[in-house]
N, C-alpha and C. Protein backbone atom coordinates (compact mmCIF):
# COMPACT_ATOMS: atom_id res chain seq x y z
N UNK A 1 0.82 -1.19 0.00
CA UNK A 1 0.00 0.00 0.00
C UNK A 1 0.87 1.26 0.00
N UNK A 2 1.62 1.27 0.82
CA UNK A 2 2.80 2.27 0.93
C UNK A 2 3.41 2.61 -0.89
N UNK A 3 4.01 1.40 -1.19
CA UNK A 3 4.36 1.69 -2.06
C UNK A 3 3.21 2.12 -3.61
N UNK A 4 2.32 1.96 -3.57
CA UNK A 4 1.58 2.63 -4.40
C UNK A 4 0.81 3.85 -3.76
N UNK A 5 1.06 4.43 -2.92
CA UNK A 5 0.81 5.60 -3.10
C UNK A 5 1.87 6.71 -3.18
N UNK A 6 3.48 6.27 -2.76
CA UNK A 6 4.19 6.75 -3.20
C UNK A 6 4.44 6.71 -4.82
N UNK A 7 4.48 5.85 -5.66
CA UNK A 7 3.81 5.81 -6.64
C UNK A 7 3.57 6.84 -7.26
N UNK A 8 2.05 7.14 -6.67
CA UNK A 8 1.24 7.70 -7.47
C UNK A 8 1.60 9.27 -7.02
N UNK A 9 2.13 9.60 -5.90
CA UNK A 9 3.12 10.75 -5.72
C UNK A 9 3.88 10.93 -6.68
N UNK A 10 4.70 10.50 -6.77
CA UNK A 10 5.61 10.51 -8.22
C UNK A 10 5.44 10.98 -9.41
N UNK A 11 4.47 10.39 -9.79
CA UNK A 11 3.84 10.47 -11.00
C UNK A 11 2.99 12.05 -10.75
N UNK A 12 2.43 11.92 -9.81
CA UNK A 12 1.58 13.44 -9.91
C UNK A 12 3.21 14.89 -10.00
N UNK A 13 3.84 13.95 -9.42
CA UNK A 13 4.80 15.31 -8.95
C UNK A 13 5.35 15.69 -10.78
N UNK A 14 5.79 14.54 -11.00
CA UNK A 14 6.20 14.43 -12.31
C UNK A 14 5.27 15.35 -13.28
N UNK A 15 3.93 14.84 -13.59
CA UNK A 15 3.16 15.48 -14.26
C UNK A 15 3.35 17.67 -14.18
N UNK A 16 3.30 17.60 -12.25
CA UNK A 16 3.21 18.86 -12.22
C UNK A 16 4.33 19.77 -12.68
N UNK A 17 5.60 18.85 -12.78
CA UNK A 17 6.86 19.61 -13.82
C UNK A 17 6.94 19.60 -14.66
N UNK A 18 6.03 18.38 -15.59
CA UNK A 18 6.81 18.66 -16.94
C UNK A 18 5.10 19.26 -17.51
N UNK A 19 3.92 19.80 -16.75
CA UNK A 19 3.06 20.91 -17.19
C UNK A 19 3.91 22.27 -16.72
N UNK A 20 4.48 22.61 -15.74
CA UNK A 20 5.33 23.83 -15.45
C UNK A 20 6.63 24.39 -16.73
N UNK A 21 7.49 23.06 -16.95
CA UNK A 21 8.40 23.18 -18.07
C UNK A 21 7.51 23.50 -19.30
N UNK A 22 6.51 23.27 -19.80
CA UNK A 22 5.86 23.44 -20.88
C UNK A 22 5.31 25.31 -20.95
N UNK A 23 5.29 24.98 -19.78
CA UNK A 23 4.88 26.84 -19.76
C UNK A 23 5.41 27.79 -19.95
N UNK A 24 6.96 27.23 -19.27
CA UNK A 24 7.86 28.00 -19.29
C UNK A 24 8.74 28.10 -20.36
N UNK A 25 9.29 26.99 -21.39
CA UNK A 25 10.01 26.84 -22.09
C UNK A 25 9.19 26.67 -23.72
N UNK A 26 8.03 25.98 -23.68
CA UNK A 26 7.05 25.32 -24.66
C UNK A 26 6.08 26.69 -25.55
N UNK A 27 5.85 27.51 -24.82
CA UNK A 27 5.13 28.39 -25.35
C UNK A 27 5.98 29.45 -26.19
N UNK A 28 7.67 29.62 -25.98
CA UNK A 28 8.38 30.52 -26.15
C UNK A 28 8.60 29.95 -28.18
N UNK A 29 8.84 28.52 -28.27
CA UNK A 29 9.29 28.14 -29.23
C UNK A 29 8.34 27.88 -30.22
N UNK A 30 8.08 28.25 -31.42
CA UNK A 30 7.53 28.41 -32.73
C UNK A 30 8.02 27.27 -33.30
N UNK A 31 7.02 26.67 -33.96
CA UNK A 31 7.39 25.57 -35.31
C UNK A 31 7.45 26.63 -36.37
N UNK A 32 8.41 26.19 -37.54
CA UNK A 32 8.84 26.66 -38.68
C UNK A 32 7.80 26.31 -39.56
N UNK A 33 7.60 27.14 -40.36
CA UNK A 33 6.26 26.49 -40.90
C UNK A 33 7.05 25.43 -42.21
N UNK A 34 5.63 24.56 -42.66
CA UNK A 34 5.87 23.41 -43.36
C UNK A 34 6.62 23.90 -44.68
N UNK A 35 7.42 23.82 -45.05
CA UNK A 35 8.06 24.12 -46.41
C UNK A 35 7.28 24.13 -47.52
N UNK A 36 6.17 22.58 -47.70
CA UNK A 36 5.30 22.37 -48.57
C UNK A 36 3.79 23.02 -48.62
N UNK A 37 3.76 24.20 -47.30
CA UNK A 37 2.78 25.21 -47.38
C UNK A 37 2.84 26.55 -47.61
N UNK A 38 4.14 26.87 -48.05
CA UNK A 38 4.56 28.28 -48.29
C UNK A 38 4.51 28.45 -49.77
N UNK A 39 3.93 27.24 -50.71
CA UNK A 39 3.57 27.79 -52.10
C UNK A 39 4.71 27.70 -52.82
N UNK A 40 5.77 27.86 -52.25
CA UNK A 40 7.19 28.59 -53.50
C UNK A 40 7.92 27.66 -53.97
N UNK A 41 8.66 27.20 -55.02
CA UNK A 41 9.44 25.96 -55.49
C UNK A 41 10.07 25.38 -54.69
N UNK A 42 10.29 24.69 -54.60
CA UNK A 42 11.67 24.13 -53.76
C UNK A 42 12.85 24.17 -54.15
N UNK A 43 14.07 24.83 -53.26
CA UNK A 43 15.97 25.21 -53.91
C UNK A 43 16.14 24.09 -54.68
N UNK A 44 16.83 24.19 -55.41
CA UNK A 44 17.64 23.22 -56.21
C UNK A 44 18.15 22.28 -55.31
N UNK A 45 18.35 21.05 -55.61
CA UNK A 45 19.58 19.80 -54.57
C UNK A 45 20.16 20.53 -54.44
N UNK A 46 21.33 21.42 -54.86
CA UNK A 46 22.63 21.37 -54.70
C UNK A 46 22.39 22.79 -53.29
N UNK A 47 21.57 23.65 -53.29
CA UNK A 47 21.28 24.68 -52.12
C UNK A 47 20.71 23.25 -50.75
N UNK A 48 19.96 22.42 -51.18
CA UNK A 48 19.72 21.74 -49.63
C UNK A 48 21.23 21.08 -49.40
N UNK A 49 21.84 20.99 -50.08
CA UNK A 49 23.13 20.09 -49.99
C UNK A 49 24.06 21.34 -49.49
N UNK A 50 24.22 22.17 -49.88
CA UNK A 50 25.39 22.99 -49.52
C UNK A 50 24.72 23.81 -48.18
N UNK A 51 23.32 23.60 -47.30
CA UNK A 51 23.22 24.29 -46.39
C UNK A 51 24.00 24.09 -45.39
N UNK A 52 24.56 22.77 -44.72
CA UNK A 52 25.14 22.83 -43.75
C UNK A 52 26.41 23.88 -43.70
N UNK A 53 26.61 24.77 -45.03
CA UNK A 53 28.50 25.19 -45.11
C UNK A 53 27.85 26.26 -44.67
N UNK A 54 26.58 27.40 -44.84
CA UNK A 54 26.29 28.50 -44.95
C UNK A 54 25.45 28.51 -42.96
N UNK A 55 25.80 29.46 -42.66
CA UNK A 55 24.47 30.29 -41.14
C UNK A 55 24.17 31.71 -41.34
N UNK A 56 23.24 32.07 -40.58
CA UNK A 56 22.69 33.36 -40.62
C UNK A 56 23.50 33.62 -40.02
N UNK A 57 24.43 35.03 -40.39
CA UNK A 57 25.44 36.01 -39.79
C UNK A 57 24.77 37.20 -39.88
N UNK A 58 23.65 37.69 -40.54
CA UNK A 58 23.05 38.95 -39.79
C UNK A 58 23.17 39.26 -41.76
N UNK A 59 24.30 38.89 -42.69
CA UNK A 59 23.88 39.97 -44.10
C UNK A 59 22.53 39.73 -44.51
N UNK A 60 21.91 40.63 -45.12
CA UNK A 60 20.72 40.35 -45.86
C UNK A 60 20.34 40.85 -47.57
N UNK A 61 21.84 41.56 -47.78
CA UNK A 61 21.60 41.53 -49.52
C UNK A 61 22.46 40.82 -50.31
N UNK A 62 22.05 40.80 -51.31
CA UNK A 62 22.71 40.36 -52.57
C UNK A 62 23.67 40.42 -52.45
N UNK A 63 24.03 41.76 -52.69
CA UNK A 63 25.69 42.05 -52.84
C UNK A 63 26.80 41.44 -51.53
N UNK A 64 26.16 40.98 -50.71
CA UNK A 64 26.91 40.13 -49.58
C UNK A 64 27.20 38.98 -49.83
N UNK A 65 26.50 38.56 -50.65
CA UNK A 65 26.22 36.93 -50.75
C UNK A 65 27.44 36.07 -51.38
N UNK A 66 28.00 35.24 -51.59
CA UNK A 66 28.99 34.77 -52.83
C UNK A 66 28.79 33.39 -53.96
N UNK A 67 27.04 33.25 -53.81
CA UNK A 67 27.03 32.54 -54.39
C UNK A 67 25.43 32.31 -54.47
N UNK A 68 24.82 31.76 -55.62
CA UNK A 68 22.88 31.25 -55.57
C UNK A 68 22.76 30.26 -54.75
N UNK A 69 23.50 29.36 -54.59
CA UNK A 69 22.78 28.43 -53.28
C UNK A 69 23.01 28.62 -51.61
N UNK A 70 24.50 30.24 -51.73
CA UNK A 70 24.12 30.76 -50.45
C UNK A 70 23.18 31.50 -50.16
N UNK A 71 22.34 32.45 -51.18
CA UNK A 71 21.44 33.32 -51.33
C UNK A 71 20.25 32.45 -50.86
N UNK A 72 19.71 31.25 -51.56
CA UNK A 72 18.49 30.07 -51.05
C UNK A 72 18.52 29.92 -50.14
N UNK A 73 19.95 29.62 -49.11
CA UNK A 73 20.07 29.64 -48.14
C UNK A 73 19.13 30.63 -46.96
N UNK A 74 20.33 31.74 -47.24
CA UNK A 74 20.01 33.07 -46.72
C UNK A 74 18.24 33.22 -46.65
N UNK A 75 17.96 33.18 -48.04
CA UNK A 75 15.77 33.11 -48.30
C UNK A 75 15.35 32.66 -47.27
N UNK A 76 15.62 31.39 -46.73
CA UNK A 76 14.81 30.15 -46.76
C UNK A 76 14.96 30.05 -44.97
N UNK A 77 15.97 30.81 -44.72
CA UNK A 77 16.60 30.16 -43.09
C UNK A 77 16.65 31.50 -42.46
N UNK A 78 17.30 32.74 -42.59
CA UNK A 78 17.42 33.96 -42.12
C UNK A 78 16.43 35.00 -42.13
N UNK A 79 16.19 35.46 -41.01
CA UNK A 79 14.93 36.80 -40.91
C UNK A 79 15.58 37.53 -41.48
N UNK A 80 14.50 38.96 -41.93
CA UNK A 80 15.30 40.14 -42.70
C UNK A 80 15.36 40.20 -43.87
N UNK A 81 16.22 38.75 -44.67
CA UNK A 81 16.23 39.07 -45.61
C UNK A 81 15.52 40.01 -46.61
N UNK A 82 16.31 40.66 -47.57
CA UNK A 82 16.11 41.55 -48.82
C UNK A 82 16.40 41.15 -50.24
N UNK A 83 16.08 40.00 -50.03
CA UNK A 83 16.97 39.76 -51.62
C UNK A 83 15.79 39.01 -52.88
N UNK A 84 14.64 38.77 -52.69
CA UNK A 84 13.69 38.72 -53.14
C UNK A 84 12.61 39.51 -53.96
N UNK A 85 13.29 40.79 -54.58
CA UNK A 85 12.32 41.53 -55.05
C UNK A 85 11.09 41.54 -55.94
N UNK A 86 11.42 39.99 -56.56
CA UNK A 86 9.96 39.15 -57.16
C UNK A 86 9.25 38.80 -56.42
N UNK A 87 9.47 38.52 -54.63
CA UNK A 87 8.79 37.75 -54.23
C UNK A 87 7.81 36.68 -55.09
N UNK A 88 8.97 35.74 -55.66
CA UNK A 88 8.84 34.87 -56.47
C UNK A 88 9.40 33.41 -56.05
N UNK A 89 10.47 33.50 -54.35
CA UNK A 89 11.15 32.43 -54.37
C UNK A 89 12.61 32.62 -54.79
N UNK A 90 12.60 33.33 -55.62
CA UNK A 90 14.16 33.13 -56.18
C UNK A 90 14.58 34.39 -56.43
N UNK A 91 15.91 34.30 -55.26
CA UNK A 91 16.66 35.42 -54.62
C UNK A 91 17.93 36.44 -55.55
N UNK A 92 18.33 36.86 -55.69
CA UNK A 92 19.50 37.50 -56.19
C UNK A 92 19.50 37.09 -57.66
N UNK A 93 18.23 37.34 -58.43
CA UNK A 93 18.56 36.76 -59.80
C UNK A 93 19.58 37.95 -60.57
N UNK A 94 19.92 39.18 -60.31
CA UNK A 94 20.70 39.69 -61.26
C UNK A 94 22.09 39.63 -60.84
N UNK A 95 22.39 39.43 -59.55
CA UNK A 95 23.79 39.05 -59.23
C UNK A 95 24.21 37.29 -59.40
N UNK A 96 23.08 36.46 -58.88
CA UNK A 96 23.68 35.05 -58.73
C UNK A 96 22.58 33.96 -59.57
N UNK A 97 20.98 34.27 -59.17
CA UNK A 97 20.27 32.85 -59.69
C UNK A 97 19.62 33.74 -60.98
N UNK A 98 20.17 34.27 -61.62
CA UNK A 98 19.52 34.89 -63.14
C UNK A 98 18.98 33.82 -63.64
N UNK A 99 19.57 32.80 -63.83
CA UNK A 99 19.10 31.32 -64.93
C UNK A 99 18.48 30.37 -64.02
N UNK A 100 17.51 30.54 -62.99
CA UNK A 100 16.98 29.78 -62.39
C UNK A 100 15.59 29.74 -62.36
């Protein structure tokens, strides 16, 4: 008897932290929205492949960039960005993705 109601202590105590952690930590963090609901093409392979080389460092134009699948990058992962003036999906076409 003892031991099931310690038990069930446990478990309540448990519950009441990880509803406290949810409050505290759970509400702060945003899901990214679905890639396949934002409408826009999907980067080329070679931009999902070369993301791990590229991070958001804060540039947000063109002329920063050194390349079209860092620019997809930059689109797709970094706030701010400016490099979209089609808002078409595809970033820096007169410096880098012209033929895309």
């Amino acid at each position: 008897m003892k031991l099931e109601i310690t038990v069930c202590i446990i478990l309540a105590l448990a519950g009441y932290v990880f509803r406290e952690y949810q409050k505290a930590y759970g509400a702060d963090r945003k899901r990214a929205p679905d890639v396949s609901s934002l409408g826009a093409e999907s980067p080329p392979a070679s931009a999902v492949a070369s993301a791990s080389r590229f991070r958001c460092d804060g540039r947000t134009h063109c002329s920063q960039m050194t390349s079209c699948d860092e620019a997809f990058y930059f689109l797709q992962n970094c706030p701010g960005v400016k490099m979209d003036g089609g808002s078409d999906g595809v970033p820096c076409k007169r410096q880098w993705c012209g033929n895309r």
